[in-house]
N, C-alpha and C. Protein backbone atom coordinates (compact mmCIF):
# COMPACT_ATOMS: atom_id res chain seq x y z
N UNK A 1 104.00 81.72 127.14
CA UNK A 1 102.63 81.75 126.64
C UNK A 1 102.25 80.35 126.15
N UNK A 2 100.80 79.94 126.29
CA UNK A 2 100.59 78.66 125.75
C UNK A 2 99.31 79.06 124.67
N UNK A 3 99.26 78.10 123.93
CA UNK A 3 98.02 77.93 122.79
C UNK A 3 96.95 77.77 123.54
N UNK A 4 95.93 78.74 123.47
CA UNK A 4 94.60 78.57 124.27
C UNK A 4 93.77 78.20 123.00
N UNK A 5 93.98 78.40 121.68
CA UNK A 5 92.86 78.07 120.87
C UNK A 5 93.66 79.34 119.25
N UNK A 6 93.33 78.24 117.89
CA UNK A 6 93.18 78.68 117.39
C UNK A 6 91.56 79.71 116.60
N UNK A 7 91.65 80.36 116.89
CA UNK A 7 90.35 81.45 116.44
C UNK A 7 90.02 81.08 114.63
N UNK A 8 90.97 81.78 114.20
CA UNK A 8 91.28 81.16 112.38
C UNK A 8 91.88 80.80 112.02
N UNK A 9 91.57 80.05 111.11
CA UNK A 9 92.23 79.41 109.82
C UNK A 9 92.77 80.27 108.79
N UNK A 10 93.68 80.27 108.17
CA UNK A 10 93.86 81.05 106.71
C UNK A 10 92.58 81.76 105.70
N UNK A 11 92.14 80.49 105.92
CA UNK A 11 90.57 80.22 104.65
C UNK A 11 90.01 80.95 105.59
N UNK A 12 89.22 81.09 106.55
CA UNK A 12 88.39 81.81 107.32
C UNK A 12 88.90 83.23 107.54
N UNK A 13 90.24 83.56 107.37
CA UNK A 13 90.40 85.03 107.20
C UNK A 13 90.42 85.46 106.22
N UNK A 14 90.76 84.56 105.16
CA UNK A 14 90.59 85.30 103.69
C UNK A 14 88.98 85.49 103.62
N UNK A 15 88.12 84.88 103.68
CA UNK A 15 86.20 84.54 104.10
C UNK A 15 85.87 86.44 104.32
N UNK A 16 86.62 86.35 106.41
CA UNK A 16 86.47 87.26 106.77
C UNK A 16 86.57 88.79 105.68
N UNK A 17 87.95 88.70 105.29
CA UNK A 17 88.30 89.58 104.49
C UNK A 17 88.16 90.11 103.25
N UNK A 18 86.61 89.06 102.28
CA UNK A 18 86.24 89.21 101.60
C UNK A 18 85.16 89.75 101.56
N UNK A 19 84.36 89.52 103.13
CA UNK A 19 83.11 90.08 103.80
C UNK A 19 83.38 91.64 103.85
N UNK A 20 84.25 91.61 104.40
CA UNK A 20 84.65 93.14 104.82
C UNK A 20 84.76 93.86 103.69
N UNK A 21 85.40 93.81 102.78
CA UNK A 21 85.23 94.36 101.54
C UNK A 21 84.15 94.80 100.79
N UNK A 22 83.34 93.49 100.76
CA UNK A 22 81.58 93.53 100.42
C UNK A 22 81.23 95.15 100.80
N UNK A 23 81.10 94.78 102.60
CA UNK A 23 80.51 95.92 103.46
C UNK A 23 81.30 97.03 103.39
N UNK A 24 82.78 97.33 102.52
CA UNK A 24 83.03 98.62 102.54
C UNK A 24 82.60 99.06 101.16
N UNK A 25 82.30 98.39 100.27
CA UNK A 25 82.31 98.53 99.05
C UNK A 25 80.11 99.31 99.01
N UNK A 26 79.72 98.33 100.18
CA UNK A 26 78.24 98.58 100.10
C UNK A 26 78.22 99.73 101.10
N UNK A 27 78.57 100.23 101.85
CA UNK A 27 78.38 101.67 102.67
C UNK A 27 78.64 102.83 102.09
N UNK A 28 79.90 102.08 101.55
CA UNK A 28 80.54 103.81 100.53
C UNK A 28 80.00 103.75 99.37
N UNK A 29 79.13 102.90 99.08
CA UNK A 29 77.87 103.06 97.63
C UNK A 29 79.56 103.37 96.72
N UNK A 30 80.16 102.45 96.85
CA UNK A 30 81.34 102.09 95.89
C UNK A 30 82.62 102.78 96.27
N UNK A 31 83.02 102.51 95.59
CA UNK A 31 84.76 102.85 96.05
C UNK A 31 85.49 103.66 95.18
N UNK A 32 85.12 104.49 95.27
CA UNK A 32 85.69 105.86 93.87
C UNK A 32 86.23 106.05 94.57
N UNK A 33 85.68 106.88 95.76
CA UNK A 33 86.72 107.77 96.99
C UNK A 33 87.31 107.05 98.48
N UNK A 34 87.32 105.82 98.04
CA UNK A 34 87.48 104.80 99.37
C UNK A 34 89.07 105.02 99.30
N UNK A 35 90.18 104.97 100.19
CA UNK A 35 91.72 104.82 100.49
C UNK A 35 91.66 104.09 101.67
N UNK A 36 92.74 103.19 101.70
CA UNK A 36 93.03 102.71 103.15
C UNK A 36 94.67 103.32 103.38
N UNK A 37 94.72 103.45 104.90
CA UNK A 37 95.59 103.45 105.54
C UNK A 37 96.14 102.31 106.48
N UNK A 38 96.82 101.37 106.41
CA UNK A 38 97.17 100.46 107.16
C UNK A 38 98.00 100.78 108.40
N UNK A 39 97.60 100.15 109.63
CA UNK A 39 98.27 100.99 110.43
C UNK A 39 99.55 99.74 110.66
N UNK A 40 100.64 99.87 111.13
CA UNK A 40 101.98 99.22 111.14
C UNK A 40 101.40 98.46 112.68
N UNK A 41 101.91 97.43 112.34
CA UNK A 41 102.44 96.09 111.38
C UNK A 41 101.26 95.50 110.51
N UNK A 42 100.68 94.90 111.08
CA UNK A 42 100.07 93.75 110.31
C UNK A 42 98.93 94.32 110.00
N UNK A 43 98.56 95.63 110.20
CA UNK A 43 97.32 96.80 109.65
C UNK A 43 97.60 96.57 108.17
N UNK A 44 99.32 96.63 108.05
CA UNK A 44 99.61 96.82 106.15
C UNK A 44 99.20 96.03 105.02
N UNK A 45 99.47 94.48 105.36
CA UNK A 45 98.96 93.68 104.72
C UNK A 45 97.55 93.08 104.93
N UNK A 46 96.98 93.65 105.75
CA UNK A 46 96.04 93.52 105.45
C UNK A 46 94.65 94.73 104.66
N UNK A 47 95.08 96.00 104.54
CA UNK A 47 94.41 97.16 103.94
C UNK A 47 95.07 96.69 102.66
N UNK A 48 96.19 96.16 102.18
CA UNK A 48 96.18 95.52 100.71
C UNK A 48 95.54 94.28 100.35
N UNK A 49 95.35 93.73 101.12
CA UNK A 49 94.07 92.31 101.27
C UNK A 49 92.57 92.76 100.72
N UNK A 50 92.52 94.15 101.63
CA UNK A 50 90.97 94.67 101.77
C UNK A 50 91.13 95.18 99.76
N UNK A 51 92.13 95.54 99.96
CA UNK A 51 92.27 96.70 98.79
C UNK A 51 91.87 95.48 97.29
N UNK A 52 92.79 94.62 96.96
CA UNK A 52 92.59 93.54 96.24
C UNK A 52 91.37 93.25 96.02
N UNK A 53 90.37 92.81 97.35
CA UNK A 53 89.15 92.32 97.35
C UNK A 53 88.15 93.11 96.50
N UNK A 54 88.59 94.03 96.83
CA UNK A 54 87.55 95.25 96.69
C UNK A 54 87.98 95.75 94.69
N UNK A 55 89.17 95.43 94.40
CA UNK A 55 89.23 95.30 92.90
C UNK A 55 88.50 94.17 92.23
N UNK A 56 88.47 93.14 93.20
CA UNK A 56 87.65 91.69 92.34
C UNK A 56 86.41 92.24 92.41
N UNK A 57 85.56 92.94 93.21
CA UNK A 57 84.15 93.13 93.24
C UNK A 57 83.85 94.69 92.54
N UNK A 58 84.49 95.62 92.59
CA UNK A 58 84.35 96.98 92.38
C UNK A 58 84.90 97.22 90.72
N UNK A 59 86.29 96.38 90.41
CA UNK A 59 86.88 97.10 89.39
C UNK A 59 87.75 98.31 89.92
N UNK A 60 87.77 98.67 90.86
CA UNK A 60 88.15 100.06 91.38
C UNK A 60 89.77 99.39 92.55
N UNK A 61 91.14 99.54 92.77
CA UNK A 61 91.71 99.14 93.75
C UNK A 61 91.95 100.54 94.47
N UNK A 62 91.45 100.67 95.56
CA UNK A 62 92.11 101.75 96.30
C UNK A 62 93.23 101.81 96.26
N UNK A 63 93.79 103.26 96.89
CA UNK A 63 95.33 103.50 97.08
C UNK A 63 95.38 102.49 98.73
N UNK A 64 96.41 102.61 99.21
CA UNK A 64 97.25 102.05 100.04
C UNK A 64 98.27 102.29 100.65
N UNK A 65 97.93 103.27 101.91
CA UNK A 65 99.01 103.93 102.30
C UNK A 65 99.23 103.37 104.39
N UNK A 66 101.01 103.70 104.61
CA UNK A 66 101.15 103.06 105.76
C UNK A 66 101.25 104.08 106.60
N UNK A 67 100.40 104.13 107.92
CA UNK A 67 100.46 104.79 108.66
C UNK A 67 101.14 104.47 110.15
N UNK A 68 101.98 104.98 110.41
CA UNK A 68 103.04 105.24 111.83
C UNK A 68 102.60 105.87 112.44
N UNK A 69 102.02 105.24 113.71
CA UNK A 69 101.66 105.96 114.79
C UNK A 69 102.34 105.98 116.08
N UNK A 70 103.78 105.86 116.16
CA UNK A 70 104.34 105.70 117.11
C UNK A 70 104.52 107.06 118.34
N UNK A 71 104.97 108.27 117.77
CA UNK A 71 104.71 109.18 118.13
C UNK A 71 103.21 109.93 118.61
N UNK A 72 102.16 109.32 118.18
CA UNK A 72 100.71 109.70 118.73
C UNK A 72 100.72 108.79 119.89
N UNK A 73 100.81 108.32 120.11
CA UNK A 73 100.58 107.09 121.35
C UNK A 73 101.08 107.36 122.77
N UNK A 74 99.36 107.34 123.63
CA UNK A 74 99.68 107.84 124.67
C UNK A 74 100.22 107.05 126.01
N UNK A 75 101.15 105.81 124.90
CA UNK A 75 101.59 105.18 126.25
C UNK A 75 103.14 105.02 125.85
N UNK A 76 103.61 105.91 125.08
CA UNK A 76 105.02 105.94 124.64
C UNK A 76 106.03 105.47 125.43
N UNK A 77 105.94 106.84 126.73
CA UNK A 77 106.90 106.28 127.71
C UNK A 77 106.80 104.68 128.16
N UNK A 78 105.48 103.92 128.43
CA UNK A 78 105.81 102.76 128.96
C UNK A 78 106.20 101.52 127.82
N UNK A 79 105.79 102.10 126.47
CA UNK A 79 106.57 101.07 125.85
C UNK A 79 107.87 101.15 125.32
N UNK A 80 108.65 102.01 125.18
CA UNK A 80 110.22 102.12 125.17
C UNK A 80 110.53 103.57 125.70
N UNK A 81 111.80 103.62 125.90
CA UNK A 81 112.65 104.21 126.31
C UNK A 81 113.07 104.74 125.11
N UNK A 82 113.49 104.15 124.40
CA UNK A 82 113.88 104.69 122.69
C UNK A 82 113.04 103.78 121.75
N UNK A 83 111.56 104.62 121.58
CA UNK A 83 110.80 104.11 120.11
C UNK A 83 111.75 103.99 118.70
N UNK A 84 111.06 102.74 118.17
CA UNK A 84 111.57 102.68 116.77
C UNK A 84 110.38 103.34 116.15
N UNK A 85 110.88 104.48 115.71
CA UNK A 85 109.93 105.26 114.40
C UNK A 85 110.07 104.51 112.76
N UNK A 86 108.94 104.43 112.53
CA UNK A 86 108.92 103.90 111.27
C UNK A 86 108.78 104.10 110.20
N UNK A 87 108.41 104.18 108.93
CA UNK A 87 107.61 105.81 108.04
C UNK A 87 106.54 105.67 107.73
N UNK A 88 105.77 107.00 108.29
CA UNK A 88 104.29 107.13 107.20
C UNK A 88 104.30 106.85 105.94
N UNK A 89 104.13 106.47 105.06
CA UNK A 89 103.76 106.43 103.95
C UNK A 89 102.92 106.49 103.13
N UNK A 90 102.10 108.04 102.65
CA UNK A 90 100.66 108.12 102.07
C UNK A 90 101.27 108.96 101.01
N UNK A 91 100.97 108.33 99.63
CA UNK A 91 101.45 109.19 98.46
C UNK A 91 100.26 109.68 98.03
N UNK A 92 99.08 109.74 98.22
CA UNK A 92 98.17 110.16 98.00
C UNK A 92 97.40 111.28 98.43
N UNK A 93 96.78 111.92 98.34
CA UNK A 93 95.94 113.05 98.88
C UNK A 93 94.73 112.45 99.53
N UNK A 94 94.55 112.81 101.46
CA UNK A 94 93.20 111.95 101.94
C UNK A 94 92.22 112.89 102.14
N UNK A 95 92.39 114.09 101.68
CA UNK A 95 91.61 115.24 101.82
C UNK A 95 90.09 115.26 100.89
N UNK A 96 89.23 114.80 101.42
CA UNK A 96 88.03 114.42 100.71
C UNK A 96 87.42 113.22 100.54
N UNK A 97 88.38 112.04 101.24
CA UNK A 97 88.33 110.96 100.90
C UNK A 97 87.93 110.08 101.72
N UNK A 98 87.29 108.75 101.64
CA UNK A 98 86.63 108.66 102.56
C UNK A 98 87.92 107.44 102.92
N UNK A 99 88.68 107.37 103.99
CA UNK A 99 89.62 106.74 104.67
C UNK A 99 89.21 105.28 105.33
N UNK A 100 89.69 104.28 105.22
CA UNK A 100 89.60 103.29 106.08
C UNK A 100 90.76 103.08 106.69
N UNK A 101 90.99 103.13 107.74
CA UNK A 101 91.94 103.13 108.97
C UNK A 101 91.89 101.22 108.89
N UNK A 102 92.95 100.45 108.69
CA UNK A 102 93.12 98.69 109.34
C UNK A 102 93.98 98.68 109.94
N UNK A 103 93.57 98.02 111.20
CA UNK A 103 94.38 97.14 111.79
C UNK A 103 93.75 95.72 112.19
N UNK A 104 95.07 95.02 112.97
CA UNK A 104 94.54 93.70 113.03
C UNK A 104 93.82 93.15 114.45
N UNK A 105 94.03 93.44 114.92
CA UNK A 105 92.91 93.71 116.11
C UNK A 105 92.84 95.06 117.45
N UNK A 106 91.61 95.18 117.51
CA UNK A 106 90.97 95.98 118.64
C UNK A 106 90.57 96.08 119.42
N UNK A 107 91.41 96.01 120.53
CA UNK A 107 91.37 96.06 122.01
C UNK A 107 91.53 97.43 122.95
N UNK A 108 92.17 98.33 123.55
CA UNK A 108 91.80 99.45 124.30
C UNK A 108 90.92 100.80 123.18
N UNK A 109 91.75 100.25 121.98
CA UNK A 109 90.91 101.66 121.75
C UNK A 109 92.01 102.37 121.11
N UNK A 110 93.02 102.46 122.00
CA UNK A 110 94.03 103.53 122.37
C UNK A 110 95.06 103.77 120.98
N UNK A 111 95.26 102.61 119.65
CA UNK A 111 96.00 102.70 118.89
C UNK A 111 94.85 103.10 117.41
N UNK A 112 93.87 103.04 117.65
CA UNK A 112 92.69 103.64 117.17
C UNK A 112 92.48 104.90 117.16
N UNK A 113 92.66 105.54 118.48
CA UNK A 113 92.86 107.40 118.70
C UNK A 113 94.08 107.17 118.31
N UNK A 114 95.07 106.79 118.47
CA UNK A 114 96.67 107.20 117.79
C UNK A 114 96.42 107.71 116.40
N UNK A 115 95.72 106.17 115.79
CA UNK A 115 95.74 106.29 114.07
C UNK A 115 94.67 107.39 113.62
N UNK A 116 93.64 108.17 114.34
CA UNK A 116 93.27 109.01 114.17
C UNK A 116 93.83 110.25 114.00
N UNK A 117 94.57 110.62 115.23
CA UNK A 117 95.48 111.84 115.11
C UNK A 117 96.75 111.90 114.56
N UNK A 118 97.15 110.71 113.63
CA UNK A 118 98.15 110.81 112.70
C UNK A 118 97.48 111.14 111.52
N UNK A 119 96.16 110.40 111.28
CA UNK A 119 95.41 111.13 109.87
C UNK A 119 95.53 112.26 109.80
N UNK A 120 94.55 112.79 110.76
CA UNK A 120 94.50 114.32 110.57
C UNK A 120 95.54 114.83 110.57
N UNK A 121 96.53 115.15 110.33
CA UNK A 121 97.77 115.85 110.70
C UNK A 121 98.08 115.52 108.86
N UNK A 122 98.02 114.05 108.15
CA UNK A 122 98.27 114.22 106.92
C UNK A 122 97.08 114.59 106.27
N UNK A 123 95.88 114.93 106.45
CA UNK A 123 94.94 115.74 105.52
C UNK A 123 93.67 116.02 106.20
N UNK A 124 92.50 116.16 105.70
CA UNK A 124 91.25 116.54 106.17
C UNK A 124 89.98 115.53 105.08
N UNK A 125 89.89 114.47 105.67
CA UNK A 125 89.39 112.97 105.29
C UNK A 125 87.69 113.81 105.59
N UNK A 126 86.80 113.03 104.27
CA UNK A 126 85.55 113.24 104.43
C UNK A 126 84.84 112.48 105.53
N UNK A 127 85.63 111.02 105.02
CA UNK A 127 85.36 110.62 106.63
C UNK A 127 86.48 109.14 107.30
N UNK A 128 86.24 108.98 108.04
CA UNK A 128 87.41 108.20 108.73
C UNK A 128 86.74 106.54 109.12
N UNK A 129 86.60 105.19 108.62
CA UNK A 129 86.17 104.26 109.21
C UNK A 129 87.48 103.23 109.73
N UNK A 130 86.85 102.73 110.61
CA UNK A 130 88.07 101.86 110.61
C UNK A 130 87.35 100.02 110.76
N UNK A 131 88.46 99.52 109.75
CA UNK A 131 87.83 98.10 109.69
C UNK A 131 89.24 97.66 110.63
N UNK A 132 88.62 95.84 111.59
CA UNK A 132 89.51 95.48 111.78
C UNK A 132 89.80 93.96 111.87
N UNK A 133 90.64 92.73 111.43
CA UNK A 133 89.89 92.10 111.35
C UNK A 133 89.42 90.78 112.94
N UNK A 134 90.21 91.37 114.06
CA UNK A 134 89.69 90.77 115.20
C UNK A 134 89.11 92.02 116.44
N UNK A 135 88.07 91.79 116.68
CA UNK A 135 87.68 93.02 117.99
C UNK A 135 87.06 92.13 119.42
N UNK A 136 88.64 92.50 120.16
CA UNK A 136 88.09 91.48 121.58
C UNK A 136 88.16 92.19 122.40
N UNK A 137 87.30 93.35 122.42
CA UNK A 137 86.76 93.79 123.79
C UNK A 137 87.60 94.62 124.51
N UNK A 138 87.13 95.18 125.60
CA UNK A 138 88.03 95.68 126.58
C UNK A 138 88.18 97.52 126.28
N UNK A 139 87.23 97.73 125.64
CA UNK A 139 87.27 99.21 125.12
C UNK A 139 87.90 99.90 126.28
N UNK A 140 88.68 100.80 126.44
CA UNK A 140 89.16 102.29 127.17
C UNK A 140 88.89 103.38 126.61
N UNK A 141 88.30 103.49 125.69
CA UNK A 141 88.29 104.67 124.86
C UNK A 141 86.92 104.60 124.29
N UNK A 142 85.77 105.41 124.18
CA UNK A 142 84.74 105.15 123.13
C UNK A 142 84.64 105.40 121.49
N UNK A 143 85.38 103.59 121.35
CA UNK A 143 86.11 103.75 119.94
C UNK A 143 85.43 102.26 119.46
N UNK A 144 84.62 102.31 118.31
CA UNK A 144 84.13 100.78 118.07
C UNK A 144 84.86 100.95 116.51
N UNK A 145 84.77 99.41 115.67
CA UNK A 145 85.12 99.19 114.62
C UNK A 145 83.78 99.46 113.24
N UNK A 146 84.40 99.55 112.30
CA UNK A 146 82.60 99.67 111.20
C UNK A 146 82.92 98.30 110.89
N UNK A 147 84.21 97.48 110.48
CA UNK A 147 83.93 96.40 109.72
C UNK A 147 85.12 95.75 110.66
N UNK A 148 84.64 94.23 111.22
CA UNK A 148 84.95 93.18 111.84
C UNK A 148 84.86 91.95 111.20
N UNK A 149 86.30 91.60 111.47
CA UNK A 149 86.26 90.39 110.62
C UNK A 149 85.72 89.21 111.27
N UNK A 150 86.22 89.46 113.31
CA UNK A 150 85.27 88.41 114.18
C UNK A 150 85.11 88.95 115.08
N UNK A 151 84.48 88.93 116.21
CA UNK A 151 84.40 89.25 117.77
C UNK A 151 84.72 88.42 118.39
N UNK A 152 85.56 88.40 119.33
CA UNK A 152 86.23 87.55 120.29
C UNK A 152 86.56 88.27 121.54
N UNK A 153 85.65 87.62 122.20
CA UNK A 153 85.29 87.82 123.58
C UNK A 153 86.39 87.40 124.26
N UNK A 154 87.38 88.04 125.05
CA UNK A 154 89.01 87.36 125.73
C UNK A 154 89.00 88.17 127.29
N UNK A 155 90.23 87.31 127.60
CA UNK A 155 90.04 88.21 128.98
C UNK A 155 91.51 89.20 129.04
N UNK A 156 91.73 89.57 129.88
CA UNK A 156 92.32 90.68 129.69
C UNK A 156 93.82 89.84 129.75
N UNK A 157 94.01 88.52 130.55
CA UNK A 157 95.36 87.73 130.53
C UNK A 157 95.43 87.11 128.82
N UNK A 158 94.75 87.24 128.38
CA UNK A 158 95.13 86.45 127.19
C UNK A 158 95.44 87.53 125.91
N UNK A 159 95.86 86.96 125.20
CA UNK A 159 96.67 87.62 123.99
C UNK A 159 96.36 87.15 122.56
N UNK A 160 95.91 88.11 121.56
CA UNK A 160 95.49 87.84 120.27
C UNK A 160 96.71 87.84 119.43
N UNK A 161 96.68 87.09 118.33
CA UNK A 161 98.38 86.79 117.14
C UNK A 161 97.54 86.51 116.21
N UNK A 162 97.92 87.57 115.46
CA UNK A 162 97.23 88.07 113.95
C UNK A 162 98.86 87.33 113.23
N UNK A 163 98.75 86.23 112.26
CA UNK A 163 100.12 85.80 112.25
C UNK A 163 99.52 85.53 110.83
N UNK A 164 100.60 86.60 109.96
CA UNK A 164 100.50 86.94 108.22
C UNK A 164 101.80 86.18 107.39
N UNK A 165 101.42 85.46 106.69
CA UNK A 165 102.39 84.82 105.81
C UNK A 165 103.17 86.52 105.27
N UNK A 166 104.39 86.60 105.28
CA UNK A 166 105.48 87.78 104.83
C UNK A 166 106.21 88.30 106.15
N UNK A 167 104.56 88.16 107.13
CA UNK A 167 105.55 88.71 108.54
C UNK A 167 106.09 87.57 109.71
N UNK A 168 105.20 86.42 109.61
CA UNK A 168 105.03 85.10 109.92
C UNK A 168 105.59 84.12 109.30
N UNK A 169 105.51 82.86 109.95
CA UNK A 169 105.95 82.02 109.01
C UNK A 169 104.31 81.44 108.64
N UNK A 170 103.07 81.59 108.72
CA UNK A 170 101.67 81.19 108.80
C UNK A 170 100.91 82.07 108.59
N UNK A 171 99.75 81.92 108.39
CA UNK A 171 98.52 82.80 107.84
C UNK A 171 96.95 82.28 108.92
N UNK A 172 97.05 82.83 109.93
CA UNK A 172 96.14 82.40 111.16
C UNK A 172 95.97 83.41 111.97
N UNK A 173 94.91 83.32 112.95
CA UNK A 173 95.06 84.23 114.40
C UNK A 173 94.62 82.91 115.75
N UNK A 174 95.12 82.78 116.47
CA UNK A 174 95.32 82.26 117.54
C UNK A 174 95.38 82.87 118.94
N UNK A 175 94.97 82.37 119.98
CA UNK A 175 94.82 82.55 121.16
C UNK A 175 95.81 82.40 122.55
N UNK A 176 96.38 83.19 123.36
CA UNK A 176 97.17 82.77 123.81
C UNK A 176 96.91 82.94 125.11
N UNK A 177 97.09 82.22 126.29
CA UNK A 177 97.63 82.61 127.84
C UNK A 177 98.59 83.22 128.34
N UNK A 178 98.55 84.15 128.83
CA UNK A 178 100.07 83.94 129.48
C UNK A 178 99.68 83.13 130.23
N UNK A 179 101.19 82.71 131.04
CA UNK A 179 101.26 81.66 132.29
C UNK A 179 102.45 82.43 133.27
């Protein structure tokens, strides 16, 4: 793979991720009943990003729970032979609540319906949004985002890297080719 372009900076995703907060904090006319679910990997640290933000402006920190969708996913067979299962983790009750589904970017769609039908299975959510913070296109599924951190228009050879200081050695998203 080669560097086709860095997309963000650190500072421009923290920006992004302060925006997003704003707009979840202003739809849900506040965040009493707001929870996120982060979806695994880099969904996690960032629904605690969202979550933080949303204490500097609200006073209120949502809960913060990790959602595993390995088993919903309807392309199991072609990505292993033997999945690594990981754990859900929601200590909370989402039954009434209005859910934000993160991940770090959104492309077919397809891990979007995953993280849907793992919700439901842990409760009955008032309602379900999902923020994310890169959306480049290529829908398969009629599945859009409520809160975007950018739009990035890519082609289907190239590859998005959501790259988080804890999971990374950097705090960026970048662009890649294959070759």
């Amino acid at each position: 793979m080669r560097l086709r372009a860095s997309l963000m900076t650190e500072d421009e995703m923290k920006r992004a991720l302060k925006r997003m907060a704003h707009q979840i904090a202003e739809k849900n006319k506040g965040c009493d009943s707001v929870v996120f679910l982060g979806i695994r990997r880099r969904g996690i640290p960032l629904a605690h990003i969202l979550s933080k933000n949303i204490f500097a402006i609200e006073g209120i920190e949502p809960p913060v729970g990790t959602l595993d969708i390995t088993f919903y996913r309807d392309d199991l067979e072609e990505k292993s032979s033997v999945p690594i299962l990981n754990k859900t983790d929601v200590k909370f009750d989402i039954t009434g609540k209005d859910v934000i589904l993160v991940d770090d970017v959104l492309y077919t769609g397809r891990t979007a319906r995953a993280a849907l039908d793992a919700t439901m299975n842990i409760g009955r959510p008032a309602t379900v949004q999902l923020a994310v913070l890169i959306d480049r296109g290529h829908r398969e599924l009629p599945i859009r985002a409520d809160y975007v951190g950018k739009n990035v228009p890519t082609s289907k050879d190239e590859i998005v890297s959501v790259c988080i200081e804890g999971y990374d050695n950097e705090t960026c998203v970048n662009l890649y080719i294959e070759e």
